[in-house]
N, C-alpha and C. Protein backbone atom coordinates (compact mmCIF):
# COMPACT_ATOMS: atom_id res chain seq x y z
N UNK A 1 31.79 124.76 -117.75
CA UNK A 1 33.16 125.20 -117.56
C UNK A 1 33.40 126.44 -118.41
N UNK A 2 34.42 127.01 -117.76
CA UNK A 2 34.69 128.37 -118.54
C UNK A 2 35.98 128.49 -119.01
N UNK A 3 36.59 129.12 -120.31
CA UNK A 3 38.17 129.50 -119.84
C UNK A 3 38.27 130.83 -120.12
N UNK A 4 39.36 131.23 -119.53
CA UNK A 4 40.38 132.32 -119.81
C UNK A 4 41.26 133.09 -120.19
N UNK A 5 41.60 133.72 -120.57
CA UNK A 5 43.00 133.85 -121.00
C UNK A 5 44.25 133.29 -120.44
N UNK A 6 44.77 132.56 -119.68
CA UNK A 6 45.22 131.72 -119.28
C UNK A 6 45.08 130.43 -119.33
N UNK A 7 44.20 130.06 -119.24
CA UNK A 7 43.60 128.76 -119.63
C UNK A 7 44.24 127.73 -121.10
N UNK A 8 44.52 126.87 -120.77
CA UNK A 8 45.50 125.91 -121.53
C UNK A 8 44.27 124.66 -121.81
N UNK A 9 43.63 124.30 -121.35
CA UNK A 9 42.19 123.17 -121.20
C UNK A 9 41.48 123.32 -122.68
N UNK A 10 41.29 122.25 -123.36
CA UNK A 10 40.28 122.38 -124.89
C UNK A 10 39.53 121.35 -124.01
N UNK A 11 38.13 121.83 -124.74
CA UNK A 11 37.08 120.90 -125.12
C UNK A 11 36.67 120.53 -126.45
N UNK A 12 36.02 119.72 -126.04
CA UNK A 12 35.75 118.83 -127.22
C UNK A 12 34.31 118.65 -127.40
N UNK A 13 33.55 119.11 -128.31
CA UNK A 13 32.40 118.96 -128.57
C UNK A 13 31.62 117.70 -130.00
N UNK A 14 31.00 116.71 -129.74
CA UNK A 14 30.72 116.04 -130.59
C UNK A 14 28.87 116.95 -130.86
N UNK A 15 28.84 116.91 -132.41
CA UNK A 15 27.36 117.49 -132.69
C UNK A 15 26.78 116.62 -133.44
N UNK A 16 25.46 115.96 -133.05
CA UNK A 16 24.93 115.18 -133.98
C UNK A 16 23.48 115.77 -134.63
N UNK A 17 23.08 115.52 -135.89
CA UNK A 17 21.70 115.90 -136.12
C UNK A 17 21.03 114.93 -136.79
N UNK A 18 20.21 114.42 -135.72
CA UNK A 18 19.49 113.43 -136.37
C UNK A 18 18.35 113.67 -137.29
N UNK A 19 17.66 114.76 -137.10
CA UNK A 19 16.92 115.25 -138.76
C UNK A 19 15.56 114.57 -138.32
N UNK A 20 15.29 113.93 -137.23
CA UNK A 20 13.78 113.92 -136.81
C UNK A 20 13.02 112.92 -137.17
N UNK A 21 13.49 112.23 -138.88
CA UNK A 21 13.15 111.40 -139.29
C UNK A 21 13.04 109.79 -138.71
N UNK A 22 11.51 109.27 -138.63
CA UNK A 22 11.84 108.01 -138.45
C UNK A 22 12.83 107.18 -138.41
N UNK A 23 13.37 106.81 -139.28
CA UNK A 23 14.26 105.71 -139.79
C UNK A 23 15.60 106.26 -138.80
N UNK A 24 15.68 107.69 -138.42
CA UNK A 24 16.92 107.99 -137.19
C UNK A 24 16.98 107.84 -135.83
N UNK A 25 15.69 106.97 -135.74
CA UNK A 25 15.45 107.14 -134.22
C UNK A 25 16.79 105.79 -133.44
N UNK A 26 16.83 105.03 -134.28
CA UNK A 26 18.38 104.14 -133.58
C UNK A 26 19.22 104.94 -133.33
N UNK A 27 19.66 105.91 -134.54
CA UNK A 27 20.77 106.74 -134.06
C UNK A 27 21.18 107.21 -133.00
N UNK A 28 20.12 107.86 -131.93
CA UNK A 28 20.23 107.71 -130.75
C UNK A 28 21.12 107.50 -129.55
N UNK A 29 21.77 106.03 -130.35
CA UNK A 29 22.91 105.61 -129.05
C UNK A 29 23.53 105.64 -129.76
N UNK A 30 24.07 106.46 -130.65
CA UNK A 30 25.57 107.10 -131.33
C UNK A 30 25.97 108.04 -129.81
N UNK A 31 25.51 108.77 -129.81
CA UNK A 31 25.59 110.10 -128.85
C UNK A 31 25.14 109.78 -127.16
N UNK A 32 24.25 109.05 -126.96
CA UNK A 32 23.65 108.64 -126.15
C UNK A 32 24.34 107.09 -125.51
N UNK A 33 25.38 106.92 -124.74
CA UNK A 33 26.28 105.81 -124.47
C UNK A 33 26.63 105.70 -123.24
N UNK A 34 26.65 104.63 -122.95
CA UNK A 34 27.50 104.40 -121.22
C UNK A 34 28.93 105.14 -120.94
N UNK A 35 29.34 105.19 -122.47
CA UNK A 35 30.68 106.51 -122.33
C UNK A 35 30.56 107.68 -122.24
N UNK A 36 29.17 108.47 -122.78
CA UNK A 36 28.94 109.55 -122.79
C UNK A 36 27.81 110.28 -122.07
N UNK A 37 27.51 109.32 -120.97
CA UNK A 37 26.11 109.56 -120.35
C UNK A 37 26.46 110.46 -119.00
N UNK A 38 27.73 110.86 -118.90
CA UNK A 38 27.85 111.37 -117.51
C UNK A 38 28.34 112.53 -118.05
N UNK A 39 28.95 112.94 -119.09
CA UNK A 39 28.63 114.49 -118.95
C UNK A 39 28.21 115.01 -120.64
N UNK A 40 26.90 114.35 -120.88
CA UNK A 40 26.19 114.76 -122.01
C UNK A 40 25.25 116.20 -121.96
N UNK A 41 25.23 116.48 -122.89
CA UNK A 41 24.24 117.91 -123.39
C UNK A 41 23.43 117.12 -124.08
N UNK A 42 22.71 117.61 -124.21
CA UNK A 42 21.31 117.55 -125.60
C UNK A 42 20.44 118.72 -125.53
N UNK A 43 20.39 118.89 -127.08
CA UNK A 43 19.46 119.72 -127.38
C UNK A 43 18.28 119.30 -128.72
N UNK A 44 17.35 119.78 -127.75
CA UNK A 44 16.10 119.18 -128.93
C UNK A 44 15.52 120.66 -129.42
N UNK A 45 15.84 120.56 -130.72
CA UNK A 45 15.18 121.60 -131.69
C UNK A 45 14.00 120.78 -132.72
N UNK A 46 12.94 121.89 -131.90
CA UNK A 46 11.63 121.49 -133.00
C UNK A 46 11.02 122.27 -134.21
N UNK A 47 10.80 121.81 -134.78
CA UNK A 47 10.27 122.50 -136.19
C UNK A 47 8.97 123.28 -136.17
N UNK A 48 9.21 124.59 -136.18
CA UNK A 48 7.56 125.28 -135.68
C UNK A 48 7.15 125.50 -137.48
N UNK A 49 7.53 125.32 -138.18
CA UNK A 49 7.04 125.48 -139.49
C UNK A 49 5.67 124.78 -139.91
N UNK A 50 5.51 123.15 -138.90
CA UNK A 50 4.44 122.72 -138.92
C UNK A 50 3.93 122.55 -137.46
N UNK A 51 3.13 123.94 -136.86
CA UNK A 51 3.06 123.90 -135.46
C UNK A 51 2.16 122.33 -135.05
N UNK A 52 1.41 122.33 -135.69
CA UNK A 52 0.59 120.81 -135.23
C UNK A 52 1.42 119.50 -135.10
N UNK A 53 2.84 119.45 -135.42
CA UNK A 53 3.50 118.52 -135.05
C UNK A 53 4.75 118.77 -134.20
N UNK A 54 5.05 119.65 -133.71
CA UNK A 54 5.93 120.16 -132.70
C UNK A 54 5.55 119.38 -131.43
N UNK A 55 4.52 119.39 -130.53
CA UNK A 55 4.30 119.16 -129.85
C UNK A 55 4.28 117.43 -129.51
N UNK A 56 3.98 116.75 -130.59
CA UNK A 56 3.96 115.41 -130.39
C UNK A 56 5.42 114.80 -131.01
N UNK A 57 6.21 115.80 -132.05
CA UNK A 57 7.66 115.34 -132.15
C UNK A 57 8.75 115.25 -130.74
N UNK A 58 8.25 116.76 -130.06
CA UNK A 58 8.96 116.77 -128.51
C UNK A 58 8.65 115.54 -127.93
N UNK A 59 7.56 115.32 -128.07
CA UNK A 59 7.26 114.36 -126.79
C UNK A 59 7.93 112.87 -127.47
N UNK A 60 7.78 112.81 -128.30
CA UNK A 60 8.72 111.54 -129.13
C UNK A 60 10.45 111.47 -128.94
N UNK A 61 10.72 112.28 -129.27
CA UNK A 61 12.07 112.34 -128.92
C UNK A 61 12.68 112.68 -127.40
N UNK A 62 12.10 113.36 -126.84
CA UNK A 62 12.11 113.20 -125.26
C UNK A 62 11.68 111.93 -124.45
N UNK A 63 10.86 110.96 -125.20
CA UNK A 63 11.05 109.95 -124.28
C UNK A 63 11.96 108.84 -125.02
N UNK A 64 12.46 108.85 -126.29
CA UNK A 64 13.16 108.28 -126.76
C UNK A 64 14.63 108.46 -126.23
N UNK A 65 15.16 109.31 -125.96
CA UNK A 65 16.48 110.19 -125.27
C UNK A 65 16.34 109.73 -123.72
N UNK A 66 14.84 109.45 -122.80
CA UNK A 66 15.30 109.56 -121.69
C UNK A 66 15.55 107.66 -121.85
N UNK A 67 14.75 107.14 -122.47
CA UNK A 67 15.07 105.65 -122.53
C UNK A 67 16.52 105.22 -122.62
N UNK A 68 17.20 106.17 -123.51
CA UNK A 68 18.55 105.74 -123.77
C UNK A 68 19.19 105.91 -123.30
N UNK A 69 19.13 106.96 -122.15
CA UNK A 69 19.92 107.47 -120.94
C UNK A 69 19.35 106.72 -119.87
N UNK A 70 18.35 106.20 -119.40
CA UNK A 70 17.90 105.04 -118.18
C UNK A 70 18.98 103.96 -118.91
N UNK A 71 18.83 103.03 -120.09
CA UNK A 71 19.46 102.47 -121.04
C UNK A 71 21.08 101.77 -120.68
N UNK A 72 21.60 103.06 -120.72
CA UNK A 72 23.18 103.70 -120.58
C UNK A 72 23.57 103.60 -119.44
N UNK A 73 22.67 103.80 -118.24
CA UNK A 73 23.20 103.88 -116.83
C UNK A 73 22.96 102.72 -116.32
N UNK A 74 22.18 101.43 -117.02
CA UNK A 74 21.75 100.72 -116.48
C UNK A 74 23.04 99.68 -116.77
N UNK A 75 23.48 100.08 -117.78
CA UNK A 75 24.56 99.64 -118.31
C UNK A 75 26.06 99.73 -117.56
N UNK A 76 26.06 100.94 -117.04
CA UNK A 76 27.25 101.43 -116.10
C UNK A 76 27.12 100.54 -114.63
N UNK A 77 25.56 100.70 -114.25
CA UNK A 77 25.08 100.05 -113.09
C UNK A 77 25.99 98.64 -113.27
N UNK A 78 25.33 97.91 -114.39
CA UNK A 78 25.74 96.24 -114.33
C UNK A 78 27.53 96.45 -114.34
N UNK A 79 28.29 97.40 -115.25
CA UNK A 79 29.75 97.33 -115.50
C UNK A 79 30.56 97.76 -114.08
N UNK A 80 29.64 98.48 -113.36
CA UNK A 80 30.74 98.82 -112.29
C UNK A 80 30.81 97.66 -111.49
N UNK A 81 31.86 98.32 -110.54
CA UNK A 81 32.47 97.04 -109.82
C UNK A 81 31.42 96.27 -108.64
N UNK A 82 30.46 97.48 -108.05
CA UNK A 82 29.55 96.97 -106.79
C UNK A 82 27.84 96.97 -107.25
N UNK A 83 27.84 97.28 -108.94
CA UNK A 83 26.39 97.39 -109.62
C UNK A 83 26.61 98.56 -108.88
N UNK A 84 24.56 99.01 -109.64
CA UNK A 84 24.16 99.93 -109.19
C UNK A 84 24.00 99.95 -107.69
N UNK A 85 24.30 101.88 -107.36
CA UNK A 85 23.87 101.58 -105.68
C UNK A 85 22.77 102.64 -105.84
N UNK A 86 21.29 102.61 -105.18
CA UNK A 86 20.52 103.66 -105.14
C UNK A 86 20.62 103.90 -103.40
């Protein structure tokens, strides 16, 4: 979405940083929720300071994020009124 000079509409942005660390990987479904799964952003920033672990941190946190978003919808699936429809 965009605004304008006309435009009267705020958004609202929540920012979380989970810091990469083990022990944050629950954190996760702070941000990641059946409330917030339909119009979420994420951004994964990796640490090139130690290039030999960039590559296997992405892949850690990218499947950790998509779990919690399958997770979340599966969740919406059971709460709505007719379940999931595929």
């Amino acid at each position: 979405a965009s605004a304008n000079a006309t435009s009267t509409a705020k958004m609202l942005a929540h920012i979380y940083d989970l810091g990469g660390e083990e022990c944050n990987d629950s954190l996760s479904g702070i941000p990641v929720s059946p409330a917030t799964v339909g119009n979420l952003v994420v951004a994964v920033v990796v640490d090139l300071s130690e290039p030999h672990s960039a590559l296997p941190a992405l892949d850690k946190w990218l499947k950790l994020l998509r779990a919690q978003v399958a997770q979340s919808l599966e969740a919406l699936g059971r709460d709505s009124d007719g379940g999931a429809q595929k």
